[in-house]
C-alpha atoms as a PDB file:
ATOM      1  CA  UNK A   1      57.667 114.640  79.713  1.00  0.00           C
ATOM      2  CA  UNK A   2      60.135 116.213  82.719  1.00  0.00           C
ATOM      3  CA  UNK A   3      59.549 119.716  81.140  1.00  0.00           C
ATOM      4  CA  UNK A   4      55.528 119.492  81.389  1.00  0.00           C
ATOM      5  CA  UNK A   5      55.006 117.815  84.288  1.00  0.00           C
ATOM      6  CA  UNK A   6      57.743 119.439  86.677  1.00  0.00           C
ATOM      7  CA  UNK A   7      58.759 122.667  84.731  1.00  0.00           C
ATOM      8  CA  UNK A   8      61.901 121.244  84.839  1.00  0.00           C
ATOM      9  CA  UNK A   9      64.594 120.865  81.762  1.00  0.00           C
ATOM     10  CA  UNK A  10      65.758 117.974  82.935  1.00  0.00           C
ATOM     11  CA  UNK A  11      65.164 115.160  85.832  1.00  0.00           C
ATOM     12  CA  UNK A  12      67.573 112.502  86.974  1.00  0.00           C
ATOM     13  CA  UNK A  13      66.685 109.622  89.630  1.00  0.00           C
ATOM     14  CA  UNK A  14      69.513 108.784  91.802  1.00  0.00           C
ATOM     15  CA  UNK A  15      71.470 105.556  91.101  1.00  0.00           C
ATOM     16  CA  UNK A  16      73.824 103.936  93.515  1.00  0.00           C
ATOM     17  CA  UNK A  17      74.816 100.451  94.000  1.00  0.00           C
ATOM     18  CA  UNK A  18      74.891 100.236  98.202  1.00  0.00           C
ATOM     19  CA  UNK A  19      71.704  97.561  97.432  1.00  0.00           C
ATOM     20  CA  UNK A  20      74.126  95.184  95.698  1.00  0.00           C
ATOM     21  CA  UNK A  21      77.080  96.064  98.203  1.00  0.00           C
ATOM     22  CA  UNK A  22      74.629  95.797 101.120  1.00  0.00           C
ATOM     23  CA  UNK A  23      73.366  92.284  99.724  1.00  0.00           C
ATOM     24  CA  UNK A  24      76.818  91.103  99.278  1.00  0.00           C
ATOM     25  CA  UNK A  25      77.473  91.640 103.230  1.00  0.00           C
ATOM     26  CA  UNK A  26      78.774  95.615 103.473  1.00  0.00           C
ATOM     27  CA  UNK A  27      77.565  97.702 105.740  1.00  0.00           C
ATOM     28  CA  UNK A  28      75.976 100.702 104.824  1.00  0.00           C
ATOM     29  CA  UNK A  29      75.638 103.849 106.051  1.00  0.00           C
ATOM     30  CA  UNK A  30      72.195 105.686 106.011  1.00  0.00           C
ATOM     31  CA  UNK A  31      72.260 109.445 106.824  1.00  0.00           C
ATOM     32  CA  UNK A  32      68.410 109.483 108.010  1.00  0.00           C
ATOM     33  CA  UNK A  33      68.455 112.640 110.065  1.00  0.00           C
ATOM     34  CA  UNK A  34      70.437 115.006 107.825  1.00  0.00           C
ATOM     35  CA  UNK A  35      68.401 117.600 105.860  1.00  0.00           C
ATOM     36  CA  UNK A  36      70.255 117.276 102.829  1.00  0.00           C
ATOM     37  CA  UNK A  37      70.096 114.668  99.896  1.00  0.00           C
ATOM     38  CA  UNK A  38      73.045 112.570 101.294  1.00  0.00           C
ATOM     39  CA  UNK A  39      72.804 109.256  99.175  1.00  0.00           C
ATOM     40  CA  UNK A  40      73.904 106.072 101.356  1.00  0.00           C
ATOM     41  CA  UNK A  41      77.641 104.786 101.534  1.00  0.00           C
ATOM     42  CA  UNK A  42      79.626 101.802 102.206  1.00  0.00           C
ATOM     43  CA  UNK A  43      80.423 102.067 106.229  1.00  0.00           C
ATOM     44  CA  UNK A  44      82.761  98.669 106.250  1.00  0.00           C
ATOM     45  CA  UNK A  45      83.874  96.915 103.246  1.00  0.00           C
ATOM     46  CA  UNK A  46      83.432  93.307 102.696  1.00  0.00           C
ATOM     47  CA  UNK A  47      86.868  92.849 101.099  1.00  0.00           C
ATOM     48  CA  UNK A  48      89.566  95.319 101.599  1.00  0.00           C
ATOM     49  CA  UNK A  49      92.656  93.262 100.207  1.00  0.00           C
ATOM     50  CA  UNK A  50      92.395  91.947  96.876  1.00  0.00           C
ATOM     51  CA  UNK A  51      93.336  88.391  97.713  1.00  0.00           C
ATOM     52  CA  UNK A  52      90.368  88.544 100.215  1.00  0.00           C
ATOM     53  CA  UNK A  53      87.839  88.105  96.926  1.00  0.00           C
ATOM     54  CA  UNK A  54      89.352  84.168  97.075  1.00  0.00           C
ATOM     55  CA  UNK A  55      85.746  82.541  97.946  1.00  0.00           C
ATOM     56  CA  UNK A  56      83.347  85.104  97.997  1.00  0.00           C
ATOM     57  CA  UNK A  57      80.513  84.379  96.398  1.00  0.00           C
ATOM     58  CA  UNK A  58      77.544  86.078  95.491  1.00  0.00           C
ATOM     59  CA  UNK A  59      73.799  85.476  97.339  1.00  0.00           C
ATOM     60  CA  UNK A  60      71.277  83.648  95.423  1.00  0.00           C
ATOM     61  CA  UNK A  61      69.506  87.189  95.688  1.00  0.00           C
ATOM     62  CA  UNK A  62      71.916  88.571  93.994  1.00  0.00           C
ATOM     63  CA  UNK A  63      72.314  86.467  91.369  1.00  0.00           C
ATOM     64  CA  UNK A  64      67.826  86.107  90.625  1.00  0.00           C
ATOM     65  CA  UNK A  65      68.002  82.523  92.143  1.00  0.00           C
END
């Protein structure tokens, strides 16, 4: 299907998981004025030390509630 309709071999779509970080409270970084494919990254963690994870909990969009 990639081959006929693009010419191409082979077609990937990009997969990251800054959505899930970004709805668990991270910030994320968006490079919107760069002309190159730059996919978004996390710009400030939500936990940084493991024992920080004590209590976080996951939004109800997160978890399909």
């Amino acid at each position: 299907m990639n081959f006929e309709t693009a010419g191409f071999e082979c077609a990937l779509i990009p997969f990251d998981i800054c959505v899930e970080a970004e709805l668990m409270g991270c910030k994320i970084k968006y490079f919107r004025n760069s002309n190159e494919s730059i996919y978004p990254n996390i710009k400030k963690r939500l936990i940084i030390e493991p024992n920080e994870i004590e209590g976080v909990e996951a939004p109800d969009e997160v978890m399909g509630r």
